[in-house]
C-alpha atoms as a PDB file:
ATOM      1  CA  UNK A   1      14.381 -17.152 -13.051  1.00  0.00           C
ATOM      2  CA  UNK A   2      16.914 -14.898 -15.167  1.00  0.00           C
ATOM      3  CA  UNK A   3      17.017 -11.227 -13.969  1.00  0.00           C
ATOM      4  CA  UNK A   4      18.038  -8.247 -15.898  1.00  0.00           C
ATOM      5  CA  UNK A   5      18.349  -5.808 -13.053  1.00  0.00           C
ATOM      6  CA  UNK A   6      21.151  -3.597 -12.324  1.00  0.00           C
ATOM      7  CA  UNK A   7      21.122  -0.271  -9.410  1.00  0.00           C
ATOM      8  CA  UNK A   8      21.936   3.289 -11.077  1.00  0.00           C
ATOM      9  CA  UNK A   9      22.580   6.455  -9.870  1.00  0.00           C
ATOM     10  CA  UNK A  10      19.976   9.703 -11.374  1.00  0.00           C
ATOM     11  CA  UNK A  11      22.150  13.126 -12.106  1.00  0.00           C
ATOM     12  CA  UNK A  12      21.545  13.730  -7.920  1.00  0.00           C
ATOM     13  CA  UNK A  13      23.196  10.452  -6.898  1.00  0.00           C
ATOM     14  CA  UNK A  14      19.848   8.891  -5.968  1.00  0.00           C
ATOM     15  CA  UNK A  15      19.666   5.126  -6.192  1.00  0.00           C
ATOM     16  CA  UNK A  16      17.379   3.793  -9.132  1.00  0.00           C
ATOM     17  CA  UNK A  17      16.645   0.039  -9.925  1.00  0.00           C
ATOM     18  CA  UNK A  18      16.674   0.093 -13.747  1.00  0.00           C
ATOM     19  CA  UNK A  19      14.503  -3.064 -14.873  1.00  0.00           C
ATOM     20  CA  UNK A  20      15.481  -3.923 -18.006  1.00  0.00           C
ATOM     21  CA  UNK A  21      12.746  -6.282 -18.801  1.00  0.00           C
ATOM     22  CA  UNK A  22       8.894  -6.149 -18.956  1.00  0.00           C
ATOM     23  CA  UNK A  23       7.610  -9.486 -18.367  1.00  0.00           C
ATOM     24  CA  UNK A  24       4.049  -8.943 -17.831  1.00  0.00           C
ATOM     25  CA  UNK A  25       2.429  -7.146 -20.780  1.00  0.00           C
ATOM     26  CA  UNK A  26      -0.574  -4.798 -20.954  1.00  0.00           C
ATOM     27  CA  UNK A  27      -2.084  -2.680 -18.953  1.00  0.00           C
ATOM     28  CA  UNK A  28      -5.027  -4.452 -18.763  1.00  0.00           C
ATOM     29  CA  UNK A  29      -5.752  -7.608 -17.135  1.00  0.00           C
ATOM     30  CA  UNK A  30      -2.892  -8.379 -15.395  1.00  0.00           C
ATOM     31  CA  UNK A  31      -2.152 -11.944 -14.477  1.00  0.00           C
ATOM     32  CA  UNK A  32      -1.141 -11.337 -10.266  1.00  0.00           C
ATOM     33  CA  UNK A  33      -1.333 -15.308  -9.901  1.00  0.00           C
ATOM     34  CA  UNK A  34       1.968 -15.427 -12.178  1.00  0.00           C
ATOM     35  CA  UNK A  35       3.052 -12.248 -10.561  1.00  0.00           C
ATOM     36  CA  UNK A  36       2.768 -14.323  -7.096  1.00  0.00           C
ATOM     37  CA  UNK A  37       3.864 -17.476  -8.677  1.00  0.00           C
ATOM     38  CA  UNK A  38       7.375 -15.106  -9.665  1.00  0.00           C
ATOM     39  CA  UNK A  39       7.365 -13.891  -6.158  1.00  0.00           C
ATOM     40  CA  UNK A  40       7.571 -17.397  -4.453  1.00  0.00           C
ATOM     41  CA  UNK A  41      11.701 -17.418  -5.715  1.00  0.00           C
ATOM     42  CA  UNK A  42      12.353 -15.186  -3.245  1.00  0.00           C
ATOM     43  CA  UNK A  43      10.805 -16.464   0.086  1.00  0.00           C
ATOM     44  CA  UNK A  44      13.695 -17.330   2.065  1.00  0.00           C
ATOM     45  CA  UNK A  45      15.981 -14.171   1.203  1.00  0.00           C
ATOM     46  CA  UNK A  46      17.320 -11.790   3.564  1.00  0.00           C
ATOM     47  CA  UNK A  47      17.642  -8.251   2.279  1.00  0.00           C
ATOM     48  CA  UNK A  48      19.911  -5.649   4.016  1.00  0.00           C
ATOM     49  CA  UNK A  49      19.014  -1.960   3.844  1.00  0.00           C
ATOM     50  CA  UNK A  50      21.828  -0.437   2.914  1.00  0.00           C
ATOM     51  CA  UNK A  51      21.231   3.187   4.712  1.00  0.00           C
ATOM     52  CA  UNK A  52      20.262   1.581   7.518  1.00  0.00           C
ATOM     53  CA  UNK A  53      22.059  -1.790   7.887  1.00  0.00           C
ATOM     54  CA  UNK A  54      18.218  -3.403   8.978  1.00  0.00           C
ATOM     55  CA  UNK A  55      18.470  -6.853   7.914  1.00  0.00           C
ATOM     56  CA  UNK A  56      14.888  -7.586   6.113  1.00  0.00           C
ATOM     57  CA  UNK A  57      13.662 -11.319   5.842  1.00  0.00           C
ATOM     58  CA  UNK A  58      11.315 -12.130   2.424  1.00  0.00           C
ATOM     59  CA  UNK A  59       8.379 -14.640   4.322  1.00  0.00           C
ATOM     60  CA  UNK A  60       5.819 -16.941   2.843  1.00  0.00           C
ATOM     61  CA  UNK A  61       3.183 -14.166   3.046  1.00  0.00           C
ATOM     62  CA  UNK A  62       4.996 -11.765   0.932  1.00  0.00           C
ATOM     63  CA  UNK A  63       4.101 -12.974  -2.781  1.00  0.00           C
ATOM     64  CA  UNK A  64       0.247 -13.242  -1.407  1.00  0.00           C
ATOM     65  CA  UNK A  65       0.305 -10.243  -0.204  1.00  0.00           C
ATOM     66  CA  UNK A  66       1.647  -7.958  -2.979  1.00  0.00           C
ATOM     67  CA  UNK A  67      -0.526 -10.050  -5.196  1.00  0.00           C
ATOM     68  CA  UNK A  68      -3.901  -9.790  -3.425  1.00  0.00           C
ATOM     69  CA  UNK A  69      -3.311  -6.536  -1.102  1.00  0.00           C
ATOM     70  CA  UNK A  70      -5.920  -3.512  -1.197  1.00  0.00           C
ATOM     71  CA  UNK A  71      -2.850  -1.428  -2.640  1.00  0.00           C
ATOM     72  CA  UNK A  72      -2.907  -3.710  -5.617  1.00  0.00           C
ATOM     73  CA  UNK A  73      -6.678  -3.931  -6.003  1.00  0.00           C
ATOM     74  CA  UNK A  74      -6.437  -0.372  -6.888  1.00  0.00           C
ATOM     75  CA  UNK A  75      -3.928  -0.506  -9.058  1.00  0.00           C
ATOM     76  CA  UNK A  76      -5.341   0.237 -12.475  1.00  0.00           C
ATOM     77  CA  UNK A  77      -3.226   0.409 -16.375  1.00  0.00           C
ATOM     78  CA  UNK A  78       0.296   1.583 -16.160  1.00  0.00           C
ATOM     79  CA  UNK A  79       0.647   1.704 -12.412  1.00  0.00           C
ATOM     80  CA  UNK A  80      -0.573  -1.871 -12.050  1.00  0.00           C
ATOM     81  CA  UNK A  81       1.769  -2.810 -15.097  1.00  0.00           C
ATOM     82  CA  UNK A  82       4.661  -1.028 -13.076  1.00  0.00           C
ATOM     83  CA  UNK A  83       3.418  -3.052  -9.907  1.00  0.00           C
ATOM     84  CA  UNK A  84       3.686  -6.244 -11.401  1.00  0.00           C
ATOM     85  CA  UNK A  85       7.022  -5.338 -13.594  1.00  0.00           C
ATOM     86  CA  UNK A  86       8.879  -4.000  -9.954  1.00  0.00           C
ATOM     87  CA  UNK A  87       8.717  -7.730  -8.654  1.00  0.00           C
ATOM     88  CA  UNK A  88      11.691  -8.473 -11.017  1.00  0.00           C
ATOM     89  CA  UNK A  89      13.781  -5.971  -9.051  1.00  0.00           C
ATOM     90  CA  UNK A  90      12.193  -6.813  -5.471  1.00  0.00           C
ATOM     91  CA  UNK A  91      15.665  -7.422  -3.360  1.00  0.00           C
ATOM     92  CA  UNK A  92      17.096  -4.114  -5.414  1.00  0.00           C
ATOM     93  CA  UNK A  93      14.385  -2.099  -4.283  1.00  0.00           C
ATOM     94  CA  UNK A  94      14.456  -3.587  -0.847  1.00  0.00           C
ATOM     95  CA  UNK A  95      18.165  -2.779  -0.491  1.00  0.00           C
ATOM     96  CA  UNK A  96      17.970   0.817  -1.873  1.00  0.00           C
ATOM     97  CA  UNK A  97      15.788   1.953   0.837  1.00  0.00           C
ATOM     98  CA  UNK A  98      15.709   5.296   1.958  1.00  0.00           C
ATOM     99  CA  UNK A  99      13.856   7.806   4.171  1.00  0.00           C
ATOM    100  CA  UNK A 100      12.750   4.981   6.933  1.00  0.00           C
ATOM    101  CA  UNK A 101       9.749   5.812   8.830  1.00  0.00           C
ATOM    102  CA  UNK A 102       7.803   4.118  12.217  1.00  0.00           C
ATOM    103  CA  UNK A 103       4.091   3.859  12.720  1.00  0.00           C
ATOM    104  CA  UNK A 104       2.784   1.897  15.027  1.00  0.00           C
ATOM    105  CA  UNK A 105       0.420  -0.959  14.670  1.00  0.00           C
ATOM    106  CA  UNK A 106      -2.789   0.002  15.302  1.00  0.00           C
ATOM    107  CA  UNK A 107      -4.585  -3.168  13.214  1.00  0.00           C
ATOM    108  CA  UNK A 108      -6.058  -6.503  15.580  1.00  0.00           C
ATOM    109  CA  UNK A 109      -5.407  -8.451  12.751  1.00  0.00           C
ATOM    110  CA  UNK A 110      -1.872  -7.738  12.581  1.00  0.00           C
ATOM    111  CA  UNK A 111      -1.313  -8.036  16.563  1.00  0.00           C
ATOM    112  CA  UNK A 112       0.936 -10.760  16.416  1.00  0.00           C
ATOM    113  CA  UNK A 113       2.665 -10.776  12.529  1.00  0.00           C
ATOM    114  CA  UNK A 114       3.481  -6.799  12.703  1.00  0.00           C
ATOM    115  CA  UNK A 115       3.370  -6.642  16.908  1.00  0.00           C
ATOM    116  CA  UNK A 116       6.422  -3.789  16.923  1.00  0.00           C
ATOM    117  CA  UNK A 117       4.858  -1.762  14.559  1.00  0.00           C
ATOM    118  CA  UNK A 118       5.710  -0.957  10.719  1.00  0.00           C
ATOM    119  CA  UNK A 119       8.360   1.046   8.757  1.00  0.00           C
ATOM    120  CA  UNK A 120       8.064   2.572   5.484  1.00  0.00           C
ATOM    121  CA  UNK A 121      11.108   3.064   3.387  1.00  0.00           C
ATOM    122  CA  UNK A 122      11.354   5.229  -0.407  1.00  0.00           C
ATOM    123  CA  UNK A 123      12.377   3.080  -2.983  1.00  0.00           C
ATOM    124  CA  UNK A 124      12.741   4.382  -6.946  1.00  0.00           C
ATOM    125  CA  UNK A 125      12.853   1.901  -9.666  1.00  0.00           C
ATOM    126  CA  UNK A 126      12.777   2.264 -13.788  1.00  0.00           C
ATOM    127  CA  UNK A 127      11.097   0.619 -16.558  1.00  0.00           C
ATOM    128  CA  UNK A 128      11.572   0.426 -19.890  1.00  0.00           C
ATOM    129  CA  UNK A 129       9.335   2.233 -22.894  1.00  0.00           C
ATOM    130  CA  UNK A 130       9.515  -0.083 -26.167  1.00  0.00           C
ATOM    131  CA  UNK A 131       8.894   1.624 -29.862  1.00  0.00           C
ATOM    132  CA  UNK A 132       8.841  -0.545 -32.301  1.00  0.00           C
ATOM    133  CA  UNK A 133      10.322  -3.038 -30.253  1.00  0.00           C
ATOM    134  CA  UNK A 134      13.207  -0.469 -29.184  1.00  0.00           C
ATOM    135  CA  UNK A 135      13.589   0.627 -25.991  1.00  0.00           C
ATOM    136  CA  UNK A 136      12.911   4.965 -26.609  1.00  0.00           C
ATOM    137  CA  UNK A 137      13.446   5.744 -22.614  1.00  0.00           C
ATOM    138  CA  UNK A 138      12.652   4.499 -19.008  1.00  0.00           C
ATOM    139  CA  UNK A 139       9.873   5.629 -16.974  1.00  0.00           C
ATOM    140  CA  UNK A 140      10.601   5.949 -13.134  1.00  0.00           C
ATOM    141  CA  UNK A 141       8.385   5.317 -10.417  1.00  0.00           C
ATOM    142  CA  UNK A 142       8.437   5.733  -6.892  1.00  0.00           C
ATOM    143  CA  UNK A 143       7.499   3.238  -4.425  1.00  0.00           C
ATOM    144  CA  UNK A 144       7.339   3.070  -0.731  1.00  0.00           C
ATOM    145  CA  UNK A 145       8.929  -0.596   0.509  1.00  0.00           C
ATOM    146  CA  UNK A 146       6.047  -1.619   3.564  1.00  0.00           C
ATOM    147  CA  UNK A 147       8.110  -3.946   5.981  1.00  0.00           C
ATOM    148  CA  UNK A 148       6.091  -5.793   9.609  1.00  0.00           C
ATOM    149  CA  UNK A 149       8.575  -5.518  12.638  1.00  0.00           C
ATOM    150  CA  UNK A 150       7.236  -9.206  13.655  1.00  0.00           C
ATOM    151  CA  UNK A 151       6.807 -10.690  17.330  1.00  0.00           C
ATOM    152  CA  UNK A 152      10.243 -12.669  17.031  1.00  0.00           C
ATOM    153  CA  UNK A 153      11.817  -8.946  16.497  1.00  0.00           C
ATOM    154  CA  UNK A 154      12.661  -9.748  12.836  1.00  0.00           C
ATOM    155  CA  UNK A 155      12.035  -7.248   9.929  1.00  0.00           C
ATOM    156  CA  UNK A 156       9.846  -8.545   7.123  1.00  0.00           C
ATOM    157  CA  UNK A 157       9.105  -7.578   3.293  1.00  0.00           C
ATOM    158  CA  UNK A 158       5.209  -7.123   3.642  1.00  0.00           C
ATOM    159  CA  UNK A 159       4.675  -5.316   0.499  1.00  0.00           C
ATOM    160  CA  UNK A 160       4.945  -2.480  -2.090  1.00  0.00           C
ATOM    161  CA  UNK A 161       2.859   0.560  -1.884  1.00  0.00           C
ATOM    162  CA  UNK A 162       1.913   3.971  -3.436  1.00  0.00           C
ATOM    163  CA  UNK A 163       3.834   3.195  -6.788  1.00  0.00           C
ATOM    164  CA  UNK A 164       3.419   6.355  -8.719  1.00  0.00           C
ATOM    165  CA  UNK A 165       5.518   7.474 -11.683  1.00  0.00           C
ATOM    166  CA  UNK A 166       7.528  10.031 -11.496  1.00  0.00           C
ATOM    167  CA  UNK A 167       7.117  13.570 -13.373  1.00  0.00           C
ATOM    168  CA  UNK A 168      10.292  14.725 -13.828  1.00  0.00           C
ATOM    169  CA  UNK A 169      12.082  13.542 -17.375  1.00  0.00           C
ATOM    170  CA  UNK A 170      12.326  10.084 -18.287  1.00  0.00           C
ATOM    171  CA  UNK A 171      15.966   8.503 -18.280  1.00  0.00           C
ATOM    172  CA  UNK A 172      16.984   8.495 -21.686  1.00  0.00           C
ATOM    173  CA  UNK A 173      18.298   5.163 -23.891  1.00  0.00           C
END
């Protein structure tokens, strides 16, 4: 599937994924099956971090898991929009990562798929705002990248959390 995603720098050299596309519309009702049907194209990537140089490996479970996770279940008008829009830009915002922290794993259900523990990386990406049909400005959101240190010792995409827009001023067209 076609892309329109490039990486920009804000006025204090922070990374932003600028998303130049919304392909899923409204707030309301999103469609997650064709937002985990759009995730299946990457299963199979490998990611690097670019801070950090931690190589990060897109599974099988990814798309089902951003789709169906408790984060998204909560997820309700723009910030579910966003959620669903940020999938376009997932290796971007993967690769951008910054501020990496540990926790351990403390779940029985993710003993053997997250058995090293978890790390949380910042991620910022930006979507448009159409008037008219004219992009006006982009909104940016923050996200926190969720990636399972797995029993073979590999690093994998596990999902995207805590997406919340940003206050400070829009990027301008």
């Amino acid at each position: 599937m076609r892309r329109n995603v490039s990486i920009i720098k804000d006025a204090l050299g922070k990374s932003i994924v600028l998303i130049q596309d919304i392909r899923f519309r409204g707030k309301q009702n999103i469609d997650w099956k064709a937002v985990e049907s759009y995730l299946k194209q990457y299963i199979g990537e490998v990611i690097e971090i670019a801070d950090y140089s931690d190589i990060v490996y897109i599974g099988s479970d990814f798309p089902d898991e951003y789709s169906n996770s408790e984060d998204t279940v909560i997820r309700k008008g723009a910030l579910a929009k966003a959620k669903a829009n940020a999938v376009q830009g997932v290796p971007e915002l993967v690769g951008i990562g910054v501020n990496k922290r540990f926790k351990k794993n403390l779940n029985k259900k993710h003993k053997k798929n997250a058995k090293y523990g978890w790390y949380r990386y910042d991620s910022r990406f930006a979507l448009p705002v159409y008037i008219n049909g004219e992009i006006e400005r982009y909104n940016i959101f923050c996200a926190e990248v969720l990636i399972r240190h797995d029993n073979n010792g590999r690093l994998y995409l596990y999902d995207i959390v805590n997406i919340k827009k940003e206050t400070s001023t829009p990027l301008e067209q």
